[in-house]
Protein backbone atom coordinates (compact mmCIF):
# COMPACT_ATOMS: atom_id res chain seq x y z
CA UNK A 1 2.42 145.01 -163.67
CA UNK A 2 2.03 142.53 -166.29
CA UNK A 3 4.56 142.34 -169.16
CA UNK A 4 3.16 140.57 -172.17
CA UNK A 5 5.81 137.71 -173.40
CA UNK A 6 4.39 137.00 -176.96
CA UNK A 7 7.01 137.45 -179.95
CA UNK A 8 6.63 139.09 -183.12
CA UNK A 9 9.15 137.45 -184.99
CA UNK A 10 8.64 134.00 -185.80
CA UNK A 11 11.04 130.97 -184.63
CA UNK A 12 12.14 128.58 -187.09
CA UNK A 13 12.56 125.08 -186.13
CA UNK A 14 16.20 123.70 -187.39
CA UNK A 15 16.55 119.97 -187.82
CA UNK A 16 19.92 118.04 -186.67
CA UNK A 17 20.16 117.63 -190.56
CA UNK A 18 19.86 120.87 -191.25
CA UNK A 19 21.79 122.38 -188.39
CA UNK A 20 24.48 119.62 -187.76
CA UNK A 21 22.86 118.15 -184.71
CA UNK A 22 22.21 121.69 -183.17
CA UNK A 23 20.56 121.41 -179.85
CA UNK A 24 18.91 125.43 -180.32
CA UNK A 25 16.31 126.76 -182.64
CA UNK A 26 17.43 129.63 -184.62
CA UNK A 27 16.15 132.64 -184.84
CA UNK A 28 14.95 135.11 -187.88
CA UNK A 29 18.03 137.37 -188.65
CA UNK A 30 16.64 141.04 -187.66
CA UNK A 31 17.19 143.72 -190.12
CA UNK A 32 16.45 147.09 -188.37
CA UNK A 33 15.33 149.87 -190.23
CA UNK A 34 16.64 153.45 -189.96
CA UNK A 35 14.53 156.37 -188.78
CA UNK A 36 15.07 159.87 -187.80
CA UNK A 37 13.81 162.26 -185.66
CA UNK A 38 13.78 163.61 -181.93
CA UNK A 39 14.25 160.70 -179.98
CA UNK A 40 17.00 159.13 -182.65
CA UNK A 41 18.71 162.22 -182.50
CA UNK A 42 19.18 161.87 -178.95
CA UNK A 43 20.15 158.47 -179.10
CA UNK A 44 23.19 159.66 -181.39
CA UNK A 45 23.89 162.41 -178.35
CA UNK A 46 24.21 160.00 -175.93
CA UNK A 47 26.40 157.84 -178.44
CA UNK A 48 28.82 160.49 -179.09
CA UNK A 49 28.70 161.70 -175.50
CA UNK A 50 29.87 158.16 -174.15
CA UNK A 51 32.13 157.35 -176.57
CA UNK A 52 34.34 160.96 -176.76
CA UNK A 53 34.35 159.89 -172.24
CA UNK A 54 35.64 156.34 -172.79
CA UNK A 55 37.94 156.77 -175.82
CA UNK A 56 39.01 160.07 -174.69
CA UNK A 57 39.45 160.16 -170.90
CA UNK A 58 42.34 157.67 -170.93
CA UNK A 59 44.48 160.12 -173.18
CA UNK A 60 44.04 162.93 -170.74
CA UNK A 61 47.13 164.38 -169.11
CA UNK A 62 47.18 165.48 -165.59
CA UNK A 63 50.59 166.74 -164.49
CA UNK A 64 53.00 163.81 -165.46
CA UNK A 65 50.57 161.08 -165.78
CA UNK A 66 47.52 159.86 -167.21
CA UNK A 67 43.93 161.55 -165.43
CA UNK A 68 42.55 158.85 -164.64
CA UNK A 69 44.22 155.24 -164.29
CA UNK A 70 43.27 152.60 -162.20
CA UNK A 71 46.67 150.95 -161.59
CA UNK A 72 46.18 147.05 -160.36
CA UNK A 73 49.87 146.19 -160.04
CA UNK A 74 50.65 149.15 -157.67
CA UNK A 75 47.62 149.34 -156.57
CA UNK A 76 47.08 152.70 -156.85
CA UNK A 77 43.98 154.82 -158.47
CA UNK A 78 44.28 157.84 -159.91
CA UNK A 79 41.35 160.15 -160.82
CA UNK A 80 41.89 162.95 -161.85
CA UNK A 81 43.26 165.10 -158.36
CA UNK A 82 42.94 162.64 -156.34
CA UNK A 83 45.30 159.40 -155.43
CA UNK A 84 43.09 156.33 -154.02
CA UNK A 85 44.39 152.76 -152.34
CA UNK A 86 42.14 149.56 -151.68
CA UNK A 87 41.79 151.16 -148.10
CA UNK A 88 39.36 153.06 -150.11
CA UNK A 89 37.33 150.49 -150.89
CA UNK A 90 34.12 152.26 -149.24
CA UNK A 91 33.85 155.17 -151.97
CA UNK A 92 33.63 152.73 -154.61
CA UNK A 93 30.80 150.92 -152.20
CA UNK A 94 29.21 154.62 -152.15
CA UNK A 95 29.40 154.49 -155.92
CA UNK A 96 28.10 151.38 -156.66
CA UNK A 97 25.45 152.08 -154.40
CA UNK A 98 24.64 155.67 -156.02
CA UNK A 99 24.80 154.02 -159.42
CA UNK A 100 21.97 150.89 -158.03
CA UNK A 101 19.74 154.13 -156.71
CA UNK A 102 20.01 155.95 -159.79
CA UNK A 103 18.73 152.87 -161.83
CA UNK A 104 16.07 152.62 -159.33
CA UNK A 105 15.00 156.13 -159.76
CA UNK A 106 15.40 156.20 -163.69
CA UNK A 107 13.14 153.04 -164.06
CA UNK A 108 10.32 154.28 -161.74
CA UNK A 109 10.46 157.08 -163.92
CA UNK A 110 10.86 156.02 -167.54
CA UNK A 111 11.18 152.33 -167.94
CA UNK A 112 14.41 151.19 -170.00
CA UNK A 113 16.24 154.39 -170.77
CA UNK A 114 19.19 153.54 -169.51
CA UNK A 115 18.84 150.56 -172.19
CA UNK A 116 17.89 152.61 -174.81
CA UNK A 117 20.05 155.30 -174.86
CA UNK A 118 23.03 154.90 -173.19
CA UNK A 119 23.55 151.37 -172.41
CA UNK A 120 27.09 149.97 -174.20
CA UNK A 121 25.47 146.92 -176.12
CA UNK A 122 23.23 149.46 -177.52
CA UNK A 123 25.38 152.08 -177.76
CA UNK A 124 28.22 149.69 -179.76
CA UNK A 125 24.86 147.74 -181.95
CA UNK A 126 24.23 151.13 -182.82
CA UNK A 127 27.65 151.88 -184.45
CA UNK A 128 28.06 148.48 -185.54
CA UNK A 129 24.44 148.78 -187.67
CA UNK A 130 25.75 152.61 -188.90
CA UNK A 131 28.85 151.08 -190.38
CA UNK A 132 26.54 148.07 -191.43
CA UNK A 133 24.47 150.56 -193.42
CA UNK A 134 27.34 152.20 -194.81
CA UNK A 135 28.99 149.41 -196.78
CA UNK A 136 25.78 147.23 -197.63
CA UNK A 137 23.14 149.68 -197.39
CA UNK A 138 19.76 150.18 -196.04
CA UNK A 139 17.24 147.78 -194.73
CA UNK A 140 16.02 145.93 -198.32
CA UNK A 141 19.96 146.26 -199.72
CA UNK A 142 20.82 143.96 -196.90
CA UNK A 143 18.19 141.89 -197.20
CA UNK A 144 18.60 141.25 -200.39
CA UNK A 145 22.14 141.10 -200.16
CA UNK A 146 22.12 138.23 -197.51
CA UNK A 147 19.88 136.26 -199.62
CA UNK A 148 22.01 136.63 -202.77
CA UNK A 149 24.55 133.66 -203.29
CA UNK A 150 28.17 134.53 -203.06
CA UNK A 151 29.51 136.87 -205.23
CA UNK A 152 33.00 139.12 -205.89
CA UNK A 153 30.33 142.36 -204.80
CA UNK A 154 29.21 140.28 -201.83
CA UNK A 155 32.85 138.85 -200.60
CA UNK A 156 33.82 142.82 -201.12
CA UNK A 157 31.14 144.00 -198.71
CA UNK A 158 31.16 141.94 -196.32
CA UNK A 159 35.27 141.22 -195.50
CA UNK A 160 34.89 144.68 -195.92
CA UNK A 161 32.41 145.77 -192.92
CA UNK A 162 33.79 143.16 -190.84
CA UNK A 163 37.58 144.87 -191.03
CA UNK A 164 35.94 147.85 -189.95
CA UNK A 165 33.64 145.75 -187.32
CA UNK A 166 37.26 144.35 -186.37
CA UNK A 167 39.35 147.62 -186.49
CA UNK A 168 36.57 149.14 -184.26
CA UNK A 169 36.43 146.76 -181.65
CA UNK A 170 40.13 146.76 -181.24
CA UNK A 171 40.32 150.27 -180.68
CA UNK A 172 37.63 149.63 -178.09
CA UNK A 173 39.82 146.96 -175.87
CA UNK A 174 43.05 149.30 -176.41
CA UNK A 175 40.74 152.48 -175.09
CA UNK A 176 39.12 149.40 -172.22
CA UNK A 177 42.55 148.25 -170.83
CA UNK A 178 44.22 151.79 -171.20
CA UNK A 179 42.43 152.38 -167.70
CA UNK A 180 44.41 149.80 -166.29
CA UNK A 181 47.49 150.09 -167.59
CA UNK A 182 49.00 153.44 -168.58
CA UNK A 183 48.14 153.72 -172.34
CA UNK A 184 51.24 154.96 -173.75
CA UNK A 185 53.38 151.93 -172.60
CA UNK A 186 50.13 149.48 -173.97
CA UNK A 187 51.08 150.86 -177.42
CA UNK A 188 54.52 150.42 -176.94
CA UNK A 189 53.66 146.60 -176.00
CA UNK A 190 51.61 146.68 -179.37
CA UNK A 191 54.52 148.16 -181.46
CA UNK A 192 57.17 145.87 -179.99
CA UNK A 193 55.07 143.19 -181.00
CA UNK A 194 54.88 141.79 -177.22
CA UNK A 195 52.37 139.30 -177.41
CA UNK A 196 52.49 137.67 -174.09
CA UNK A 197 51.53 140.19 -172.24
CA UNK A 198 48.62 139.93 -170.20
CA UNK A 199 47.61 143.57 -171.67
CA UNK A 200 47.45 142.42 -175.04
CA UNK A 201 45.33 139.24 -174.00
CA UNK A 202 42.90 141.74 -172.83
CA UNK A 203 42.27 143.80 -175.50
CA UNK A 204 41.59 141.02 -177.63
CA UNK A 205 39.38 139.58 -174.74
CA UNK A 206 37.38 142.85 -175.18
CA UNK A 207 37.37 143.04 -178.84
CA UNK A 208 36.35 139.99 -179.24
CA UNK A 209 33.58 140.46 -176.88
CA UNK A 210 32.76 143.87 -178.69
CA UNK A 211 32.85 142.73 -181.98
CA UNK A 212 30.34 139.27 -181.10
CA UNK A 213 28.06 141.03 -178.83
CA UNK A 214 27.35 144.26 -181.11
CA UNK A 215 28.32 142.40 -184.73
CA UNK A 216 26.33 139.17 -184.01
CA UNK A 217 24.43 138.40 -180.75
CA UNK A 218 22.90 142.32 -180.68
CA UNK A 219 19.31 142.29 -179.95
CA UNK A 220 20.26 138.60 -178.28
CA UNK A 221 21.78 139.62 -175.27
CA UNK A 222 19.17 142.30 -174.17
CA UNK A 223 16.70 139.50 -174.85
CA UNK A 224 18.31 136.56 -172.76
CA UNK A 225 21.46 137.38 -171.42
CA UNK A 226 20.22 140.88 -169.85
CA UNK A 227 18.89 140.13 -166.14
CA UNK A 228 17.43 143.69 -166.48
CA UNK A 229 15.00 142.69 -168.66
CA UNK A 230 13.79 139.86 -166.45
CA UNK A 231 13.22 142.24 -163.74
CA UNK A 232 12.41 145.31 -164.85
CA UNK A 233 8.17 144.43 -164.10
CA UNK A 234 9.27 144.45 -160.23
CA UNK A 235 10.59 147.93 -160.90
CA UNK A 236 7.73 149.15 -163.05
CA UNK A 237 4.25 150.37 -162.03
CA UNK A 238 1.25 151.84 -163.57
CA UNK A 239 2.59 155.92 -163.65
CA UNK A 240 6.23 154.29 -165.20
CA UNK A 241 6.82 156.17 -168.54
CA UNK A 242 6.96 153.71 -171.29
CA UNK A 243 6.96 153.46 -175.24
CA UNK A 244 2.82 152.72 -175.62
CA UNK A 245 1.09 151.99 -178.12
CA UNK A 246 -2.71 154.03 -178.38
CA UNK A 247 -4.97 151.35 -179.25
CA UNK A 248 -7.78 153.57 -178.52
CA UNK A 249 -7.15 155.72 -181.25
CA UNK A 250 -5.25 153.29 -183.51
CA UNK A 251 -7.61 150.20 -183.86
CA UNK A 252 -8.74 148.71 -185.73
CA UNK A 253 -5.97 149.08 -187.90
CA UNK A 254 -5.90 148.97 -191.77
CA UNK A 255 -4.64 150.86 -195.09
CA UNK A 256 -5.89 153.59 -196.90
CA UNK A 257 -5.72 156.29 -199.48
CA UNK A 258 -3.54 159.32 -197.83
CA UNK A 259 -6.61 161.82 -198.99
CA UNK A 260 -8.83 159.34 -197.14
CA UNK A 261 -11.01 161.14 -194.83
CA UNK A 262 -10.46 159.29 -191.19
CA UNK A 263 -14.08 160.25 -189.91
CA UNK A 264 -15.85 158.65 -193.01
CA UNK A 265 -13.53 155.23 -192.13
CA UNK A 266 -14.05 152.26 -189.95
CA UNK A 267 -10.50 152.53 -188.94
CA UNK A 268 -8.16 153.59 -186.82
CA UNK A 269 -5.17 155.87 -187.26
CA UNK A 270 -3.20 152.94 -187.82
CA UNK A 271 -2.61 152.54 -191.29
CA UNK A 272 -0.33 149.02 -190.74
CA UNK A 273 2.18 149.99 -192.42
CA UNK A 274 4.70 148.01 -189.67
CA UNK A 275 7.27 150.59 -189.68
CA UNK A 276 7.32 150.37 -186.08
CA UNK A 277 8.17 146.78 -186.47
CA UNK A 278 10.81 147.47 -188.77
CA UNK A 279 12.55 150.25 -186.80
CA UNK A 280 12.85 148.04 -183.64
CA UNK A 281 16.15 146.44 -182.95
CA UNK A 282 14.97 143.89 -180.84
CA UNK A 283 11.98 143.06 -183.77
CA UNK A 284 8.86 143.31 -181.05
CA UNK A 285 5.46 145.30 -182.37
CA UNK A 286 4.69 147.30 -179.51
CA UNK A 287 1.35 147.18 -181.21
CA UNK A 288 1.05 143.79 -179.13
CA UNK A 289 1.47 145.66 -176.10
CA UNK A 290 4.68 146.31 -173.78
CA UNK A 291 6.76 143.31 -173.70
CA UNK A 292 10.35 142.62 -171.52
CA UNK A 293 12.24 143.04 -175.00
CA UNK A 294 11.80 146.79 -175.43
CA UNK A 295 14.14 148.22 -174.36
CA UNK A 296 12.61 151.80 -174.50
CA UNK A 297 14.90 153.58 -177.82
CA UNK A 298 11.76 155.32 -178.98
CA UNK A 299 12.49 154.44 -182.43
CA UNK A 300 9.04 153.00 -183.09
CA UNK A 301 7.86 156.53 -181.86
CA UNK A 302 10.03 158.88 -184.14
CA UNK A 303 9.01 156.59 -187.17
CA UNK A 304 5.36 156.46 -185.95
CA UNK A 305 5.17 160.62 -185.60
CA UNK A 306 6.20 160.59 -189.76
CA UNK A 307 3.94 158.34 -190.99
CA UNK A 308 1.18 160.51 -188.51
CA UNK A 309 2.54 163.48 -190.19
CA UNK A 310 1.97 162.81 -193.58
CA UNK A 311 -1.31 161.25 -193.27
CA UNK A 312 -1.89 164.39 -191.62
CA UNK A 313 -3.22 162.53 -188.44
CA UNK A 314 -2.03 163.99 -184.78
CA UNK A 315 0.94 162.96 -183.82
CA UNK A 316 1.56 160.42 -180.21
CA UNK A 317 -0.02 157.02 -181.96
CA UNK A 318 3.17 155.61 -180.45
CA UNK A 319 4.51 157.75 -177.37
CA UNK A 320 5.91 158.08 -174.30
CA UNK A 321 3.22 157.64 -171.57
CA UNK A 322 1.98 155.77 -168.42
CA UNK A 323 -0.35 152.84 -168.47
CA UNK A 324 -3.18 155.11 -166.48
CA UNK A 325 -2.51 158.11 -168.39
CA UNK A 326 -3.05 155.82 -171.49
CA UNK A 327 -6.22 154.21 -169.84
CA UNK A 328 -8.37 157.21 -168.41
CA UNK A 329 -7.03 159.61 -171.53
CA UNK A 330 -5.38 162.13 -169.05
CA UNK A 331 -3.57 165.34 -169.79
CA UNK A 332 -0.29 165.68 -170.09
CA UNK A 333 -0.05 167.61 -166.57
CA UNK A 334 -2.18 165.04 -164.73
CA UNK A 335 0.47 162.45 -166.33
CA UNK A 336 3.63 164.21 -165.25
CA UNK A 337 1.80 165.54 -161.56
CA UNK A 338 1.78 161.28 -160.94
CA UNK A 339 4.95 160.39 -162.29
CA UNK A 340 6.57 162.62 -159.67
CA UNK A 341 4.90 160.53 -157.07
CA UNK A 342 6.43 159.46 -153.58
CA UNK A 343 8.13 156.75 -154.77
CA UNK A 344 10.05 158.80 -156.89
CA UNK A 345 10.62 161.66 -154.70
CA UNK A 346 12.31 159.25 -151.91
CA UNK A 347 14.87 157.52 -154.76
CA UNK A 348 15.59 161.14 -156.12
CA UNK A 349 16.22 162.25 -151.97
CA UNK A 350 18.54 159.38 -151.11
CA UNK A 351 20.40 159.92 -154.35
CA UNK A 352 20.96 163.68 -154.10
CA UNK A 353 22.11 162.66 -150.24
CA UNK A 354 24.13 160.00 -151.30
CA UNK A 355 26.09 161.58 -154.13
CA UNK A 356 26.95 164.99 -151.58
CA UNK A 357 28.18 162.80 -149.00
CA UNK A 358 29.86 160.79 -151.30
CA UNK A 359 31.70 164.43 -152.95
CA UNK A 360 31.80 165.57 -149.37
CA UNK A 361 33.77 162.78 -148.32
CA UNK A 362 36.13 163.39 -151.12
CA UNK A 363 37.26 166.44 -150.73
CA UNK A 364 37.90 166.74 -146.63
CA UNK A 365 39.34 163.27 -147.69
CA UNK A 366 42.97 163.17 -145.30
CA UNK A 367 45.67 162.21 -148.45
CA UNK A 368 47.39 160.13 -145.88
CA UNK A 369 46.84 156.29 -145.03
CA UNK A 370 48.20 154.25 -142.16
CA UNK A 371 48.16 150.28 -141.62
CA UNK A 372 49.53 148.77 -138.18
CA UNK A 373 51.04 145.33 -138.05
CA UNK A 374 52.46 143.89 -134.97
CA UNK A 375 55.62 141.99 -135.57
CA UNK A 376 54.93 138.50 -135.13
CA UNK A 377 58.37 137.68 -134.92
CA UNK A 378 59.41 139.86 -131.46
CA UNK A 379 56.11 140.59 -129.95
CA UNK A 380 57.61 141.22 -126.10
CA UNK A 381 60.90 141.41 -125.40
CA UNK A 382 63.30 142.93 -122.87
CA UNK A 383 65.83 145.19 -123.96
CA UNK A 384 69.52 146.43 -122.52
CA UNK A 385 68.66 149.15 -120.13
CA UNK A 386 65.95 146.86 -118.40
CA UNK A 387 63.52 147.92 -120.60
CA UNK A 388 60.28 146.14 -121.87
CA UNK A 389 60.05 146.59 -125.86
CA UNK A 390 57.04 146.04 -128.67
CA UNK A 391 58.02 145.54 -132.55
CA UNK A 392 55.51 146.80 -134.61
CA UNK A 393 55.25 147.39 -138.52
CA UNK A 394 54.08 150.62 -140.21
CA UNK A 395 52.97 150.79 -143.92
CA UNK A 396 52.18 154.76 -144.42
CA UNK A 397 51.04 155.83 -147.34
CA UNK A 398 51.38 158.84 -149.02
CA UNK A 399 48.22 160.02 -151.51
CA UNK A 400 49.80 163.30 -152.84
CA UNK A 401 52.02 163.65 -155.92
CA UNK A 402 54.81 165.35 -153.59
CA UNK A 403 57.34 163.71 -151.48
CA UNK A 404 55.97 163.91 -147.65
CA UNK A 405 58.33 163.69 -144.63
CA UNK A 406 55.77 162.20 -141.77
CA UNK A 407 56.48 162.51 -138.26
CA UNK A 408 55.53 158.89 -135.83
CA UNK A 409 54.45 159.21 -132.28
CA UNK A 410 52.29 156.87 -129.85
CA UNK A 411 50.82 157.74 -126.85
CA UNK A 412 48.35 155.69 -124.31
CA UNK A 413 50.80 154.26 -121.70
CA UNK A 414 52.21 155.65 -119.29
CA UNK A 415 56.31 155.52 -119.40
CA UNK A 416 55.59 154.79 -123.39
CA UNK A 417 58.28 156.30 -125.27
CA UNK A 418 59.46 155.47 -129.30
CA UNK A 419 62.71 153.78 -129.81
CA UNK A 420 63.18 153.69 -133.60
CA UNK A 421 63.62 157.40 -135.70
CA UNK A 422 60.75 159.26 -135.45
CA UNK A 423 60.36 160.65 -138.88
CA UNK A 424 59.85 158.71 -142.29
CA UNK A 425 60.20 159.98 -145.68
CA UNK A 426 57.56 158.37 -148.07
CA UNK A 427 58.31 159.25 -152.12
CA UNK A 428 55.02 160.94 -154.47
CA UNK A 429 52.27 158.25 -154.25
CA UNK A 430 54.42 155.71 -152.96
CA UNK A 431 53.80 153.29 -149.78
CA UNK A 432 56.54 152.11 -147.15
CA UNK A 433 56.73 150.01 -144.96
CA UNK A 434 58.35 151.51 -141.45
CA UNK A 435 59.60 149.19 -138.56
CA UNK A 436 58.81 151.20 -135.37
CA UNK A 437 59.83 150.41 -131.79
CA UNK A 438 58.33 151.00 -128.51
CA UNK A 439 59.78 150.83 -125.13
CA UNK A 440 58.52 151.37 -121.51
CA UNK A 441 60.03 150.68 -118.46
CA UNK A 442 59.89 146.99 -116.96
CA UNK A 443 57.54 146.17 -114.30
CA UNK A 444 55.54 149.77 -115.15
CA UNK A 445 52.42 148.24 -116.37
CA UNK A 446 50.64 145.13 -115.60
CA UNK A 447 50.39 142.03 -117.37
CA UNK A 448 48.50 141.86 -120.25
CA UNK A 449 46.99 143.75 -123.22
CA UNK A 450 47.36 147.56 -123.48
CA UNK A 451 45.55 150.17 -125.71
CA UNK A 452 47.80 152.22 -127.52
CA UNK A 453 47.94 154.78 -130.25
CA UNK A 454 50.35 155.96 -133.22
CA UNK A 455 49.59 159.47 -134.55
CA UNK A 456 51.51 159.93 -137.92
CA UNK A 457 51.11 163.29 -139.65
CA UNK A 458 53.46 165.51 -142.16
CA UNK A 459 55.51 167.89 -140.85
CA UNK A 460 53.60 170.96 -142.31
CA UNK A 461 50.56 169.98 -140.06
CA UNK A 462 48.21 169.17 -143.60
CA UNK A 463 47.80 165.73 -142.62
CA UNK A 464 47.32 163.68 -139.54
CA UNK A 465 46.06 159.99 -138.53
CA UNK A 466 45.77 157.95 -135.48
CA UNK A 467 45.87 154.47 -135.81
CA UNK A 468 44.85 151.93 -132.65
CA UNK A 469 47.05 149.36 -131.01
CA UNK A 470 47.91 147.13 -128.61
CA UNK A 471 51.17 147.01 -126.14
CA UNK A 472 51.84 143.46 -124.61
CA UNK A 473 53.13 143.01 -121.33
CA UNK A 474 54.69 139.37 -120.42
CA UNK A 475 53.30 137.84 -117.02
């Protein structure tokens, strides 16, 4: 599927005189318009939505301790119930995996919504331009603003939005690293002033990133620091949902009187009035055609659909369609009959099997882990009483918030029989390492490497693993 490449906004050639030896061309400064209706309204859903889960989850209380924390330094992760270690590597591989499928499926579907709606650099651009809008105005105010020389009104506005730019993208890297780091002792680091922290380095890492990405680079980083945009046309086909532009109905394009009568013009329903232009944070015209910048907000639609309604033309100039609904004028059930097409059907199968395994797996989950280390130091050695003895290392590891007492045995040789104290007790969440010694009688087995096993469980019977081994025999 062809995406066209051509720009809409031209690029203006800077001179090393002009632009102190700059090795770049700049680009036009985009000023987006705001619009209302459906699909802006749903943009601000999704906004609010994310940003009540991200600034909110990380002040959430679960018994004595934040909901959900992934702690690096102990290397523990805590969501919500459930206690996690690195040996759990493979449900964040199930995630991630999930999470690839489900942009997979949402592409073949609709194109860029992810992008549009709910993706952080537009999610943060759209704050960032709401605040924008607030202190200098709307689209013209800004303009004209920008191209005023400096003034006391102009200084006012602008240190102004940029100490709320600031303020908000702090918050943001306090809310980011309060998943790492339990966020009541990060403000404590804050209020004691404690710089040289590696938690306060990152929150000013990811302000700073915040406040360039969605202050300054916007539109620039879905246009060439993205990869999805690059590759969305592999992921695309001809029954994809994507913002379209009629040209059937809409060319050619031209003004006229509102009371004009349409059948008694030469003209489309497009009345040029490059609102659609205007509205677009990345500054395409869709009118051109679908192009890798759009990334599918809809906002060209919801201003389109006014303009339709007061020249009292139908609505769906601008819409949501397919390119071979859009080409043989189909219905809107033929449309939506192809869209849910095989393709689509096997993504939306794998994910629903995916994601039940993956809560499956969760909760019949065994809160109990178990690493084996021989002891490299003593691997075979002979012991008073004539006996032949292997030093091995246990780290158990207890994922409950209660104290467990865990009972070791091993089993696989005959005559094997365990030396060391046979029950451990391992603290709420905590790890320990256990030596544990096993003994069998000399000249009982021969030479060589033996398959063994340790079985560690609690002693109420909730919990049990078996771990594999080796016993070595001297020759």
């Amino acid at each position: 599927m062809a995406i066209s490449v051509r720009k809409t906004i031209p690029i203006v050639p800077v001179s090393p005189d002009d632009a102190g030896g700059s090795l770049y061309e700049a680009q036009k400064k985009i000023y987006p318009r705001a619009t209302g209706g459906l699909f802006a309204r749903w943009r601000w859903v999704f906004v609010a939505l994310t940003q009540v889960v991200f600034y909110g989850l990380p002040w959430l209380q679960w018994g004595q301790r934040q909901a959900v924390l992934f702690d690096l330094g102990a290397r523990r992760f805590y969501l919500f119930g459930w206690v996690l270690y690195p040996q759990d590597f493979i449900y964040l591989s199930g995630l991630l995996v999930i999470s690839a499928l489900s942009l997979f499926l949402f592409t073949a579907v609709a194109g860029r919504l992810w992008c549009g709606f709910t993706c952080p650099q537009t999610v943060y651009t759209e704050i960032f331009l709401w605040i924008e809008r607030k202190v200098e105005g709307e689209r013209t105010a800004r303009m004209r603003l920008d191209g005023e020389p400096m003034t006391l009104e102009k200084l006012v506005k602008k240190w102004f939005k940029h100490l709320l730019w600031i303020g908000l993208a702090m918050w943001t890297g306090f809310s980011f690293v309060g998943y790492f780091t339990p966020i009541h002792e990060l403000g404590l680091e804050f209020l004691q002033t404690n710089m040289g922290s590696w938690e306060v380095f990152w929150v000013f890492f990811y302000a700073g990133a915040t406040y360039g990405n969605a202050g300054f680079l916007r539109e620039q980083v879905c246009k060439y620091m993205c990869p999805y945009a690059r590759f969305q046309s592999a992921m695309f086909d001809r029954d994809t949902l994507i913002v379209s532009y009629d040209s059937a109905r809409g060319e050619p394009r031209g003004a006229r009187s509102r009371s004009a009568d349409l059948s008694t013009l030469a003209l489309g329903a497009c009345v040029d009035c490059t609102l659609c232009v205007q509205v677009c944070p990345t500054g395409i015209d869709i009118r051109e055609g679908l192009q890798y910048e759009c990334i599918g907000c809809a906002a060209c639609v919801d201003v389109c659909d006014g303009v339709m309604d007061k020249m009292h033309y139908p609505r769906g100039l601008i819409r949501f369609t397919t390119q071979n609904a859009l080409g043989g004028q189909w219905s809107k059930a033929r449309m939506w009959r192809r869209v849910f097409r095989p393709r689509v059907l096997v993504y939306g199968t794998l994910l629903l099997a995916l994601c039940i395994g993956l809560a499956g797996s969760l909760m019949v989950r065994t809160p109990l882990k178990v690493d084996v280390v021989r002891d490299r130091g003593a691997l075979s050695r002979i012991v008073a009483g004539g006996r032949l003895e292997n030093v091995y290392r246990l780290q158990i590891m207890n994922a409950t918030e209660q104290a467990q007492r865990y009972r070791i045995a091993a089993g696989g040789l005959d005559g094997l029989v365990l030396a060391s104290e046979n029950e451990v007790d391992v603290g709420p969440t905590e790890s320990r390492w256990v030596a544990v010694r096993l003994q069998i009688p000399y000249g009982s087995a021969a030479p060589g490497s033996h398959p063994i096993q340790f079985s560690i469980g609690d002693t109420a019977g909730a919990a049990q693993v078996s771990e594999k081994s080796v016993f070595l025999v001297p020759r």
